[in-house]
C-alpha atoms as a PDB file:
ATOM      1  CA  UNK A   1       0.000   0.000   0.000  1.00  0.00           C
ATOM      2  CA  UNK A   2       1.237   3.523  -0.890  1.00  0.00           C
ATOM      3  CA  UNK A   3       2.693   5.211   1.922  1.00  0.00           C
ATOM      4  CA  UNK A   4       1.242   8.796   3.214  1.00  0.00           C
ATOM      5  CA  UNK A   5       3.288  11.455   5.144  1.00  0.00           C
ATOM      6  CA  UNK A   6       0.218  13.530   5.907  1.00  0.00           C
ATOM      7  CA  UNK A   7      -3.677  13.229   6.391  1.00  0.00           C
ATOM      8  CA  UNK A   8      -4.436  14.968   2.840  1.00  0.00           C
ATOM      9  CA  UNK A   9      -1.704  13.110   0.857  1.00  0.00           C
ATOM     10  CA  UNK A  10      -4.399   9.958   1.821  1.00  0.00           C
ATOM     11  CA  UNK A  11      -7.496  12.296   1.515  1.00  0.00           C
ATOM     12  CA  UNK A  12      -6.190  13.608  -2.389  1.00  0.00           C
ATOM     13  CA  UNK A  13      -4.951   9.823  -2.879  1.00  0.00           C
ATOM     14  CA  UNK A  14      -8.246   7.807  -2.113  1.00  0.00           C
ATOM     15  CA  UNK A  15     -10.734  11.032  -3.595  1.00  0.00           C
ATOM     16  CA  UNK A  16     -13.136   8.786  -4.470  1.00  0.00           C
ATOM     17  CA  UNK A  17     -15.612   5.672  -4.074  1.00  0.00           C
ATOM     18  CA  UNK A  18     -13.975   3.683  -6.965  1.00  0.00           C
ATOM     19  CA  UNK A  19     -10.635   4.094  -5.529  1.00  0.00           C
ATOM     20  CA  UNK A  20     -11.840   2.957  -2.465  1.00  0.00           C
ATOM     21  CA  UNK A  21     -13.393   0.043  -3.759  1.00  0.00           C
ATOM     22  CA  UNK A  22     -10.631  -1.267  -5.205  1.00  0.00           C
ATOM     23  CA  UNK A  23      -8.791  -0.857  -2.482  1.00  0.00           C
ATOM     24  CA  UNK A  24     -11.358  -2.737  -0.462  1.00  0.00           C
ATOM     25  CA  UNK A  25     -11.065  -5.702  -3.263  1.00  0.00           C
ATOM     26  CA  UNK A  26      -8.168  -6.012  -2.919  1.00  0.00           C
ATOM     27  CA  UNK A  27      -7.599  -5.617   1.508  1.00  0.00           C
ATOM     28  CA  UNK A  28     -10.780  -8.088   1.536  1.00  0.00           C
ATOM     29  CA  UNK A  29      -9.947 -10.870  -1.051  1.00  0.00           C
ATOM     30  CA  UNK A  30      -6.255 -10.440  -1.939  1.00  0.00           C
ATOM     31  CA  UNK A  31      -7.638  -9.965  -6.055  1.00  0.00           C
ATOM     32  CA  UNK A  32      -9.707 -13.066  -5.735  1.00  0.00           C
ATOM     33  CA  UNK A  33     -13.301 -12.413  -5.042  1.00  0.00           C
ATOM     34  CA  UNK A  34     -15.465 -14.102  -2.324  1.00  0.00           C
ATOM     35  CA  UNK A  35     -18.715 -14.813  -2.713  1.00  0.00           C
ATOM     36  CA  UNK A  36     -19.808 -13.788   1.266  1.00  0.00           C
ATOM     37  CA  UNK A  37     -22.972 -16.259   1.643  1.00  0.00           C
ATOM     38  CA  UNK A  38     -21.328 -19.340   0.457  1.00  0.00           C
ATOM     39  CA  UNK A  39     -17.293 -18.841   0.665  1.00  0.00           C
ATOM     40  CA  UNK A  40     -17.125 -20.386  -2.899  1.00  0.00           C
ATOM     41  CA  UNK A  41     -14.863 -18.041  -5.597  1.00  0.00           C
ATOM     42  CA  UNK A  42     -16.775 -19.358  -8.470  1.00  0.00           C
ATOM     43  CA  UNK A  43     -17.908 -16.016  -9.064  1.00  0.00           C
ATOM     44  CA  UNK A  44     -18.412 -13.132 -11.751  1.00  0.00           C
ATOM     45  CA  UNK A  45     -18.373  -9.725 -11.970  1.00  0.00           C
ATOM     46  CA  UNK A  46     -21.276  -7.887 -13.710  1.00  0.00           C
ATOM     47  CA  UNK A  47     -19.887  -6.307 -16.745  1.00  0.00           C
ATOM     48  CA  UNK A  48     -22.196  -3.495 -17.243  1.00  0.00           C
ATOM     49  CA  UNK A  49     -21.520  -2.753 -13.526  1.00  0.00           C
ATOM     50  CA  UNK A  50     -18.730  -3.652 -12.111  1.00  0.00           C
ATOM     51  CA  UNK A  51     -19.772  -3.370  -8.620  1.00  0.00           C
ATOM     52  CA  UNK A  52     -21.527  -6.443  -8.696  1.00  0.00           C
ATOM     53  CA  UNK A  53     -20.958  -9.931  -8.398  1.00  0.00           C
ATOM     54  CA  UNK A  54     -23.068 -12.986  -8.671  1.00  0.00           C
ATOM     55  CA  UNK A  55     -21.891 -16.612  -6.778  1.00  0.00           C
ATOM     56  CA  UNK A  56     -22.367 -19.110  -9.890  1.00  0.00           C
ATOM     57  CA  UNK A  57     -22.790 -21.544  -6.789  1.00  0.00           C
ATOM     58  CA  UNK A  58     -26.282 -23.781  -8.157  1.00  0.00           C
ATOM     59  CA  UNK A  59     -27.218 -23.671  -4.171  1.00  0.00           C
ATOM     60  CA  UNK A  60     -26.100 -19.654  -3.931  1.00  0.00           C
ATOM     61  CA  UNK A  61     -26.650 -17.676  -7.128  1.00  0.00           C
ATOM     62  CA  UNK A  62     -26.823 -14.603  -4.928  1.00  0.00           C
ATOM     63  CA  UNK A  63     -25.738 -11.042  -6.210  1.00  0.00           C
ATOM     64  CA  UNK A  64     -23.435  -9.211  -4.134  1.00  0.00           C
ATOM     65  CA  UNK A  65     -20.453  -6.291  -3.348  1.00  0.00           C
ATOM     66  CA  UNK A  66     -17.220  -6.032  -1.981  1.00  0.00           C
ATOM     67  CA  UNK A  67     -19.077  -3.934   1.060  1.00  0.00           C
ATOM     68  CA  UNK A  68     -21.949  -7.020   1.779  1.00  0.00           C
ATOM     69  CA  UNK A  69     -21.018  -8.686   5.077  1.00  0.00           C
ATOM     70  CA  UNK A  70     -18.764  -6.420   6.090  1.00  0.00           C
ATOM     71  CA  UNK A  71     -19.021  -2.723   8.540  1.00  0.00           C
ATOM     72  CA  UNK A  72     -19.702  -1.228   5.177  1.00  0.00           C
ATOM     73  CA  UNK A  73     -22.961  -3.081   4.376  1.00  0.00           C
ATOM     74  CA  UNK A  74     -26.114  -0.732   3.401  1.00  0.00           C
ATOM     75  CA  UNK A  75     -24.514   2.683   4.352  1.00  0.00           C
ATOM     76  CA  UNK A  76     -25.734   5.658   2.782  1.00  0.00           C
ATOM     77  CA  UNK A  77     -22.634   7.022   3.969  1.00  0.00           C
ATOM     78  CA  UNK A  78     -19.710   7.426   0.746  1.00  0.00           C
ATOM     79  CA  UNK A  79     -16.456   5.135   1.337  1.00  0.00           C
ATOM     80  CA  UNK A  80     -14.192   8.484   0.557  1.00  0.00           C
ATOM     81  CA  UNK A  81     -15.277   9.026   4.033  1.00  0.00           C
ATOM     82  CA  UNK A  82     -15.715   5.995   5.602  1.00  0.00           C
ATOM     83  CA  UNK A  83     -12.178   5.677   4.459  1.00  0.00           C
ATOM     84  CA  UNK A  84     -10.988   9.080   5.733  1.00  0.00           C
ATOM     85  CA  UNK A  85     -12.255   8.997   9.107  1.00  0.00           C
ATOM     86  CA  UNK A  86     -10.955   5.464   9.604  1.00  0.00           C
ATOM     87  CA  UNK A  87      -7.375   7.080   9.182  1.00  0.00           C
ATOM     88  CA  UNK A  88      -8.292   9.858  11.392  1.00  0.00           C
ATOM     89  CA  UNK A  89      -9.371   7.102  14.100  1.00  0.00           C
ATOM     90  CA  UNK A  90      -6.247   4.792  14.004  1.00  0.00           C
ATOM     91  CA  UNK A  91      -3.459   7.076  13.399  1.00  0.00           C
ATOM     92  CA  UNK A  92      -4.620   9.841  15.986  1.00  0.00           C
ATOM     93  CA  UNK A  93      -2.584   9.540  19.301  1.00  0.00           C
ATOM     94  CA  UNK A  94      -5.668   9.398  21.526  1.00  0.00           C
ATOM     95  CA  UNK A  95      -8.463   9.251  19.239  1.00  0.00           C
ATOM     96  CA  UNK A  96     -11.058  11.871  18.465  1.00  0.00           C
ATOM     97  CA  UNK A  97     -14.697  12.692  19.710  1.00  0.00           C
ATOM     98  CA  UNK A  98     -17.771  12.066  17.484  1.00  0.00           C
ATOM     99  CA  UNK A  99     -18.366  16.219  17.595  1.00  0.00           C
ATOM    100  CA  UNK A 100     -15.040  16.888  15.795  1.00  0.00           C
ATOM    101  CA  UNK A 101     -14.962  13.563  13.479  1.00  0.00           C
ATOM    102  CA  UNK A 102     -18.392  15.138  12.421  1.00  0.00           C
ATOM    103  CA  UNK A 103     -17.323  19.048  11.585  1.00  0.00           C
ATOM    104  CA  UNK A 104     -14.234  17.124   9.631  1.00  0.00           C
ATOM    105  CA  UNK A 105     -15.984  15.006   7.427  1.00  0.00           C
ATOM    106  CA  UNK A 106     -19.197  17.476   7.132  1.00  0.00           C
ATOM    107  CA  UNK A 107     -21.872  15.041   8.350  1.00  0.00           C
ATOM    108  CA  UNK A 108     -24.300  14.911  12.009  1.00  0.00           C
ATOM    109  CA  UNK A 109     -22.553  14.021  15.075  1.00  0.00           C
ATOM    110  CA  UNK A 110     -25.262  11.112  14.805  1.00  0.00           C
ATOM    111  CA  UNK A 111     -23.713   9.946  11.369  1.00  0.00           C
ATOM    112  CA  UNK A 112     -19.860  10.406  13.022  1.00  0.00           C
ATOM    113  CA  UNK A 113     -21.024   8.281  16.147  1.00  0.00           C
ATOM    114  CA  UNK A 114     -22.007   5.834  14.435  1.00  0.00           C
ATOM    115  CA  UNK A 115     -19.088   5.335  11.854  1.00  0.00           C
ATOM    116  CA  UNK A 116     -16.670   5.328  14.969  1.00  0.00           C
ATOM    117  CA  UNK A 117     -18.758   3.135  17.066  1.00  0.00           C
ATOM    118  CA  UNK A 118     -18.257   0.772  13.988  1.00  0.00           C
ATOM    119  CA  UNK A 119     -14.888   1.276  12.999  1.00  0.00           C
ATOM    120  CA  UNK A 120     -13.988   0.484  16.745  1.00  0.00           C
ATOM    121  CA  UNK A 121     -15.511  -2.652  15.917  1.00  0.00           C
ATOM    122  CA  UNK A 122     -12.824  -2.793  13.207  1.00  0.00           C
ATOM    123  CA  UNK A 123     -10.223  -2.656  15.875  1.00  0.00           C
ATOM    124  CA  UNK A 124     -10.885  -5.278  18.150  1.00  0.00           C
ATOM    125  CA  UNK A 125      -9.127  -8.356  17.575  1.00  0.00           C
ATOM    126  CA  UNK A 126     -11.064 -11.310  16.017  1.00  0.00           C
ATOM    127  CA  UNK A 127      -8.678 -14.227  16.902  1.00  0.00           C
ATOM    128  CA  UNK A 128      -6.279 -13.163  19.881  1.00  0.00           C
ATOM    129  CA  UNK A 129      -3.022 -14.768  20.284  1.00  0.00           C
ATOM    130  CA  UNK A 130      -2.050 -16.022  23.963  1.00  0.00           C
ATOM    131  CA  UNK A 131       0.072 -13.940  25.852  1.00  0.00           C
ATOM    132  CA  UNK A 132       3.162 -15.534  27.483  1.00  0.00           C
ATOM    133  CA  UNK A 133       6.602 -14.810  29.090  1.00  0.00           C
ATOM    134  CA  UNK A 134       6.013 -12.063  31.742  1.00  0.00           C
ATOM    135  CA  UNK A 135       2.593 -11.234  32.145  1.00  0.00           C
ATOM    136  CA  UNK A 136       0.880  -8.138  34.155  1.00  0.00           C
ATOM    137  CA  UNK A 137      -2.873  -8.531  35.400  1.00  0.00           C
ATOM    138  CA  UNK A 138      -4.737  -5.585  36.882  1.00  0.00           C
ATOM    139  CA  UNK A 139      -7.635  -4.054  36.741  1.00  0.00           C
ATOM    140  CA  UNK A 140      -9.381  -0.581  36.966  1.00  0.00           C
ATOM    141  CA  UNK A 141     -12.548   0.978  37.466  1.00  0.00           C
ATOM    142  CA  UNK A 142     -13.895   3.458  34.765  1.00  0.00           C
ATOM    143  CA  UNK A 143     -15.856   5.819  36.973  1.00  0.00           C
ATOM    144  CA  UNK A 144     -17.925   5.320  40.089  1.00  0.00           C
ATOM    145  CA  UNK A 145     -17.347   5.951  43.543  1.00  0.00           C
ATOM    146  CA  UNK A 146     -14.035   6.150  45.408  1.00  0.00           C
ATOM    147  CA  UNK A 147     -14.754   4.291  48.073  1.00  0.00           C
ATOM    148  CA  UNK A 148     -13.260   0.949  49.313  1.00  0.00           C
ATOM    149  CA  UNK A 149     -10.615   0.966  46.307  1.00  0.00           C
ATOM    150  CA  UNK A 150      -6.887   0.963  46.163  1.00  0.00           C
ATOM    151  CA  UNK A 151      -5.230   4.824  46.328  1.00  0.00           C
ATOM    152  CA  UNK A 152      -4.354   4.091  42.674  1.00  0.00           C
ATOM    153  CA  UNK A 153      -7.459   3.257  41.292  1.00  0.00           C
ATOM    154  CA  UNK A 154      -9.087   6.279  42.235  1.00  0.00           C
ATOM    155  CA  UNK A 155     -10.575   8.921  40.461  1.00  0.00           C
ATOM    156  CA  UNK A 156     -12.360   7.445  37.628  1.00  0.00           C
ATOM    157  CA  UNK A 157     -14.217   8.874  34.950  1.00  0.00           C
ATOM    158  CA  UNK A 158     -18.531   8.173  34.029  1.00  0.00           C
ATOM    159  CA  UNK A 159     -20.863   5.626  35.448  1.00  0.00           C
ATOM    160  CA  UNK A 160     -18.937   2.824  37.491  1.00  0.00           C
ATOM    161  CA  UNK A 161     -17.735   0.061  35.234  1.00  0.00           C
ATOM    162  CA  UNK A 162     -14.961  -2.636  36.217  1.00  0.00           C
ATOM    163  CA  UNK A 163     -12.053  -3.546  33.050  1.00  0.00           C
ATOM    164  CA  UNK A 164      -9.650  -6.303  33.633  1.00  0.00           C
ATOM    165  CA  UNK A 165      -6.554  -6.283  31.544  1.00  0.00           C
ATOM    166  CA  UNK A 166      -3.122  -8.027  30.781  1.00  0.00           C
ATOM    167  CA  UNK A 167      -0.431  -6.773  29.313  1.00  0.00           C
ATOM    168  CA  UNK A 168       2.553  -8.820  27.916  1.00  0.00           C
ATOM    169  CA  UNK A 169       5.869  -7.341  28.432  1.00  0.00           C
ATOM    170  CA  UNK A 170       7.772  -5.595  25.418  1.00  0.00           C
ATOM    171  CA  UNK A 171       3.980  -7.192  23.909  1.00  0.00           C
ATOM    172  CA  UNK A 172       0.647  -6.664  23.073  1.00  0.00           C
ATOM    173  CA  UNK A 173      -2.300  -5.678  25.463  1.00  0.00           C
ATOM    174  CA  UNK A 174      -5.959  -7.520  26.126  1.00  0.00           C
ATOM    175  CA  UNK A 175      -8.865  -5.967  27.973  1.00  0.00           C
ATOM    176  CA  UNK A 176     -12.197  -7.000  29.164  1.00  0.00           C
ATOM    177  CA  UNK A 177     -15.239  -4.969  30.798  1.00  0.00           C
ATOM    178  CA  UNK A 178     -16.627  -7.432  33.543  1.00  0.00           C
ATOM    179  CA  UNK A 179     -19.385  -7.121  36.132  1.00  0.00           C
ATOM    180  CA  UNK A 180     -17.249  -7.635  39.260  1.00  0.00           C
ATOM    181  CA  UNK A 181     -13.750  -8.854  40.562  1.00  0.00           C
ATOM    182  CA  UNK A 182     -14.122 -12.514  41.535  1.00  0.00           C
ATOM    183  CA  UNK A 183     -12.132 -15.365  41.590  1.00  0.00           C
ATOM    184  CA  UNK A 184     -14.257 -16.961  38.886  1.00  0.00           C
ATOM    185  CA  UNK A 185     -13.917 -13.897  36.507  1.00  0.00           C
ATOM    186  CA  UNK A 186     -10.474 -13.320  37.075  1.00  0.00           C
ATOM    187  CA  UNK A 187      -9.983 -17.328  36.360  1.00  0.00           C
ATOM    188  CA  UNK A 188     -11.861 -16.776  33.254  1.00  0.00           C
ATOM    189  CA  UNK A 189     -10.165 -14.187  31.846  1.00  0.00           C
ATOM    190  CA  UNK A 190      -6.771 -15.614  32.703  1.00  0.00           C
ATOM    191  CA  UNK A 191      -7.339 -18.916  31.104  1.00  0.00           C
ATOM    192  CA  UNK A 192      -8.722 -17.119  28.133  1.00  0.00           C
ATOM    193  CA  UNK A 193      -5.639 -14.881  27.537  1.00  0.00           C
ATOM    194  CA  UNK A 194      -2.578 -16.050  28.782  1.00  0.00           C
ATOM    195  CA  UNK A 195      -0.592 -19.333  28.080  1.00  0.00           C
ATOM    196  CA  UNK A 196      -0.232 -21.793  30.764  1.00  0.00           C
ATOM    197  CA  UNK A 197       3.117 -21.540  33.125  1.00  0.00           C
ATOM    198  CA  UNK A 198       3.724 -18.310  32.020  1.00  0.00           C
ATOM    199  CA  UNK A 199       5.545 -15.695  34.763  1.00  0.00           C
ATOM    200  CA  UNK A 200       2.508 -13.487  36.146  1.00  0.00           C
ATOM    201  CA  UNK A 201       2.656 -10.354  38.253  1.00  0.00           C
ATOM    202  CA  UNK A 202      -0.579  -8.895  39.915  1.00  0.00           C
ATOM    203  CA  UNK A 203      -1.629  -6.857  43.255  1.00  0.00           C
ATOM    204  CA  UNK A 204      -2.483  -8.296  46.282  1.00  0.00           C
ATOM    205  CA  UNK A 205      -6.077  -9.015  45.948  1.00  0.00           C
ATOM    206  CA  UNK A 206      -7.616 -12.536  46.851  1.00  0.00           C
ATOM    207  CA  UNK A 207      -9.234 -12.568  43.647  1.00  0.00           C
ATOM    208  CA  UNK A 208      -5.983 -13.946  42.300  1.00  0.00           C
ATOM    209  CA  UNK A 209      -5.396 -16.895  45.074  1.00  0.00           C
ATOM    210  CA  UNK A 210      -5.674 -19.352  42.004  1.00  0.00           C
ATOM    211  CA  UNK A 211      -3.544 -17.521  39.886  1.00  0.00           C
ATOM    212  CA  UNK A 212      -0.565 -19.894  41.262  1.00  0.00           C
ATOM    213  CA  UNK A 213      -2.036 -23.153  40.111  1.00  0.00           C
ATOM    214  CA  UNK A 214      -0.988 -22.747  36.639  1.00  0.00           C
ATOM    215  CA  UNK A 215       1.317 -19.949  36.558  1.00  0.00           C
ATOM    216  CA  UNK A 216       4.254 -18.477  37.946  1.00  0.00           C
ATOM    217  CA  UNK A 217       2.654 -15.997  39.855  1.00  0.00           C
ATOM    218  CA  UNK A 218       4.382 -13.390  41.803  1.00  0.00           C
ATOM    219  CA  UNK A 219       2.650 -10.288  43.282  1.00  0.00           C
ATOM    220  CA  UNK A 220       3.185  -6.549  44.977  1.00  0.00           C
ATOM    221  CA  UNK A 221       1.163  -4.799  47.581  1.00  0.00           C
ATOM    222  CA  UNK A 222      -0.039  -1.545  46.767  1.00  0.00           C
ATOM    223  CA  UNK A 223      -1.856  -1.586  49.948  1.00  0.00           C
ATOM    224  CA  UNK A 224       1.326  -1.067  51.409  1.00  0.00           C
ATOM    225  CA  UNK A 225       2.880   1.432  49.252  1.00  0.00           C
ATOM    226  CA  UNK A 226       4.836  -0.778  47.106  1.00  0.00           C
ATOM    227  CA  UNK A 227       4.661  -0.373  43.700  1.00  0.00           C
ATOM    228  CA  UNK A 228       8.405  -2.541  42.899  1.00  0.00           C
ATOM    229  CA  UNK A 229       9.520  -5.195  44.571  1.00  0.00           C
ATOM    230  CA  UNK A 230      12.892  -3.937  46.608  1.00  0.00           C
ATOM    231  CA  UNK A 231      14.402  -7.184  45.688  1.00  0.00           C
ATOM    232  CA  UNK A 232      13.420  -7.875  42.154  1.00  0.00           C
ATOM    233  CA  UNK A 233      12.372  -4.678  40.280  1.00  0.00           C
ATOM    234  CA  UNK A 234      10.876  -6.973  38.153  1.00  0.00           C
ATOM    235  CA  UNK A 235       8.320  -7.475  40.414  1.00  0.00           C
ATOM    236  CA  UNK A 236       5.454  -4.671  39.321  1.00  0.00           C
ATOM    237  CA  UNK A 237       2.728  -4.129  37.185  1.00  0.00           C
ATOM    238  CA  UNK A 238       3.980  -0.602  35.763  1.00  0.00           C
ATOM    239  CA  UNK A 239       3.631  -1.825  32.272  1.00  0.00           C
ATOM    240  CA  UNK A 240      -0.515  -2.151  32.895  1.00  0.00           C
ATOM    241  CA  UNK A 241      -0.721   0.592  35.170  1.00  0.00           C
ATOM    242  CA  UNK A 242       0.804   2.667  32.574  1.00  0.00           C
ATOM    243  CA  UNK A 243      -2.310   1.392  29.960  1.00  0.00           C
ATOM    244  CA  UNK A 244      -4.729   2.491  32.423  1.00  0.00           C
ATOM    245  CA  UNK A 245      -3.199   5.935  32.714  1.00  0.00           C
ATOM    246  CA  UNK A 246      -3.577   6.000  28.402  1.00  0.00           C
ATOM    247  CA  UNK A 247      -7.021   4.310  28.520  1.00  0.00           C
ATOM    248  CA  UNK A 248      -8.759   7.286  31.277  1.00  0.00           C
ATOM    249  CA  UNK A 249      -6.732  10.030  29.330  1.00  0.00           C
ATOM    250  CA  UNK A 250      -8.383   9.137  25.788  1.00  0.00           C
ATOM    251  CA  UNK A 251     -11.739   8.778  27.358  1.00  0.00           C
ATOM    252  CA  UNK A 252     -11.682  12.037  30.016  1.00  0.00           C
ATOM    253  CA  UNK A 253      -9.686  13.809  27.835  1.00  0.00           C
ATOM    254  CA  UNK A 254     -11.901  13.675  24.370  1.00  0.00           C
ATOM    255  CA  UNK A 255     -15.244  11.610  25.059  1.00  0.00           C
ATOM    256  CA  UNK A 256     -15.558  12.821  28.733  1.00  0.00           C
ATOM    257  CA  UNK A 257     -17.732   9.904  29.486  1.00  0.00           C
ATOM    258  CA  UNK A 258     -18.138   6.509  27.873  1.00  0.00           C
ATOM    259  CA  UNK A 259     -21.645   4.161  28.538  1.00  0.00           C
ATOM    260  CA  UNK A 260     -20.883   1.238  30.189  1.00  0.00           C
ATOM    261  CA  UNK A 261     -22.887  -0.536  26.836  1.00  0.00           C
ATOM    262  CA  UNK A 262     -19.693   0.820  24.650  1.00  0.00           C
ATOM    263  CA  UNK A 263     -16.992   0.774  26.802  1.00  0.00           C
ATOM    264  CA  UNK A 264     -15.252  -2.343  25.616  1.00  0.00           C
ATOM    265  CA  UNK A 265     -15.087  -0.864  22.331  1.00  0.00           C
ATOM    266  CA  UNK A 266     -13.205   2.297  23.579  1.00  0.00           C
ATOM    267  CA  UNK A 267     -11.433  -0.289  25.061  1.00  0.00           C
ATOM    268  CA  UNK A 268     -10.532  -2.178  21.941  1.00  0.00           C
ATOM    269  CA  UNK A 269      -9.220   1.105  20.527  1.00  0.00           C
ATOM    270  CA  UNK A 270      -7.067   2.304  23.312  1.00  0.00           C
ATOM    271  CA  UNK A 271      -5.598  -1.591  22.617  1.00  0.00           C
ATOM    272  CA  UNK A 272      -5.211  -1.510  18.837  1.00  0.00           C
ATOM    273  CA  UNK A 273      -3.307   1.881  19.602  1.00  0.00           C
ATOM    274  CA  UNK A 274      -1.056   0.460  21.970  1.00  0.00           C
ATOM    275  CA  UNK A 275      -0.788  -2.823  20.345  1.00  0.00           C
ATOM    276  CA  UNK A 276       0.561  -0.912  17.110  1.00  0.00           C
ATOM    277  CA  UNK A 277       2.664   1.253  18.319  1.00  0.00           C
ATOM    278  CA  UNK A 278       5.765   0.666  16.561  1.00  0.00           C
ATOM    279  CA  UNK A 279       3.592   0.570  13.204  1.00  0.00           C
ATOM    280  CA  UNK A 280       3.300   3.355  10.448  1.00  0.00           C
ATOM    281  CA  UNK A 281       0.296   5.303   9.827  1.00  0.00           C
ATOM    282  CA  UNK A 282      -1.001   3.589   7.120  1.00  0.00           C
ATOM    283  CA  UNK A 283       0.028   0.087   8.435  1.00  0.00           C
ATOM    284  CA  UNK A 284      -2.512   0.950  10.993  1.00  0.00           C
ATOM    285  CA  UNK A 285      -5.322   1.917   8.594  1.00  0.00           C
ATOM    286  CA  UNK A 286      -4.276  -0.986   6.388  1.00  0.00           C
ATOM    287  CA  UNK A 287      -5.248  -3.267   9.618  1.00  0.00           C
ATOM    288  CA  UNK A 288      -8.368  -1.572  10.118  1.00  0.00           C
ATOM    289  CA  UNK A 289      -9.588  -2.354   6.611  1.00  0.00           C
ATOM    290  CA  UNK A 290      -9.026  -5.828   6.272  1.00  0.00           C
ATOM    291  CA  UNK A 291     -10.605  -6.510   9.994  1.00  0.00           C
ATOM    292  CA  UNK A 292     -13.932  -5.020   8.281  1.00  0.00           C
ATOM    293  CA  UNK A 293     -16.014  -8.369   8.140  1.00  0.00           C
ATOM    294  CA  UNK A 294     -19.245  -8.481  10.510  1.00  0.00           C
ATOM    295  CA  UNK A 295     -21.708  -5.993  10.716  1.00  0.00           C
ATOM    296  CA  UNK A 296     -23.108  -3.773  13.391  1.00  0.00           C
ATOM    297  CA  UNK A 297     -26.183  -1.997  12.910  1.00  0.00           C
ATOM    298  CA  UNK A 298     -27.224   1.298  14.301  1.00  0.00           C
ATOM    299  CA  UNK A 299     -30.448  -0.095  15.738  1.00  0.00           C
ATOM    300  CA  UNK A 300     -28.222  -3.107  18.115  1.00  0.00           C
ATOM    301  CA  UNK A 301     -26.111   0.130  18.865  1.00  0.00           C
ATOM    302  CA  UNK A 302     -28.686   2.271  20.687  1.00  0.00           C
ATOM    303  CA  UNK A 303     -30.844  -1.208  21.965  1.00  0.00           C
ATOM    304  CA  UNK A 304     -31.038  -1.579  25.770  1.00  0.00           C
END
């Protein structure tokens, strides 16, 4: 993919829907069309409009485009912006707020929530890998009341909701919203994210007793102040701590207050930031794109 040194070499370079299509041919099926109801590739495009495909599948036959089945699917909205605000969303250092998405790309604030509550959905990760080697498990409390947590945990942001995370040294971070801290969520989590016997660092709370049964857990007490272990600095959860800090600061900072309903995608953001770090601009977008299969419509958005 061509590389772009600024925001309007990418807006002048994908200026319009065919562009983008193509581009979305190609991210989506490597140059080798899919039909999306069947999986078969025994399909052909429609010469007088080359949108189009039809499956030649005798138990498919079904017409469709490169945006069916994916976030793309029935928006009135034009890909020169779909594709322009999903650059704006994964290259920006802390993200941007639905208000200021909407003034950029001259549509509602309705229409710009709704594009970045879907392209969040582009950033979460489908298939996550198992961390391993030196692991760090905390977790933080988006809002809600003080009272009864740790001195570092305080001062959160919105209604009260509870995210678990681990991050994987020099690695890649995983988060999860859950309902509570209990041994049987914190098990849960753990079993789902990080690879057996690996070395794991956490706080002091009982939640992790189990924690030692298949890793190599070692932990420090913040309820005493200490934040390193004086014997092995090693010893510290720092590296998630540090998350946290990045996670509050995008959401106080430019959304003010997140739903409890969304969070997780904010979540998934923060993640794909920090998780491609070290990656260029449009590396990131380029990652976006071709994680755009599943849909998410506006109506499951806003539903109790």
């Amino acid at each position: 993919m061509k590389t772009f040194k600024s925001i309007l070499q990418f807006a002048k370079h994908f200026s319009t829907d065919e562009i983008c299509r193509e581009h979305l041919e190609q991210s989506r099926w490597n140059g080798t069309p899919c039909c999306p109801f069947c999986a078969s590739i025994n399909v052909v495009r429609f010469a007088n409009n080359n949108r189009v495909f039809k499956c030649r599948e005798k138990v498919c036959r079904k017409k469709f485009s490169v945006t069916v089945g994916t976030i793309y699917e029935n928006s009135k909205v034009p890909l020169t912006k779909w594709y322009l605000a999903t650059y704006i969303l994964t290259t920006h250092s802390k993200g941007i707020s639905s208000l200021q998405l909407a003034e950029m790309l001259d549509v509602t604030q309705k229409t710009a929530w709704f594009l970045t509550q879907r392209i969040r959905e582009m950033l979460t990760v489908k298939a996550p890998v198992l961390l391993n080697g030196t692991v760090e498990i905390d977790e933080t409390f988006v809002g809600g009341s003080d009272k009864n947590r740790h001195e570092h945990k305080k001062k959160g942001i919105g209604s009260k909701t509870m995210v678990i995370g681990a991050v994987q040294r020099g690695g890649v971070v995983t988060t999860k919203v859950i309902p509570q801290v209990t041994k049987e969520q914190i098990d849960t989590f753990i079993s789902e994210t990080v690879e057996l016997n690996s070395n794991m660092v956490t706080d002091e709370s009982h939640a992790y007793t189990n924690v030692g049964k298949n890793y190599n857990h070692q932990r420090v007490n913040h309820r005493r102040k200490e934040y390193v272990n004086k014997e092995n600095k090693q010893i510290h959860t720092n590296t998630i701590e540090g998350f946290w800090n990045i996670l509050k600061k995008q959401i106080d900072g430019i959304h003010h207050s997140v739903s409890p309903k969304h969070l997780s995608r904010y979540c998934n953001e923060a993640s794909f930031r920090y998780n491609n770090r070290e990656n260029a601009q449009d590396e990131k977008f380029e990652l976006a794109v071709t994680n755009c299969e599943g849909r998410l419509k506006y109506q499951d958005l806003i539903a109790e």
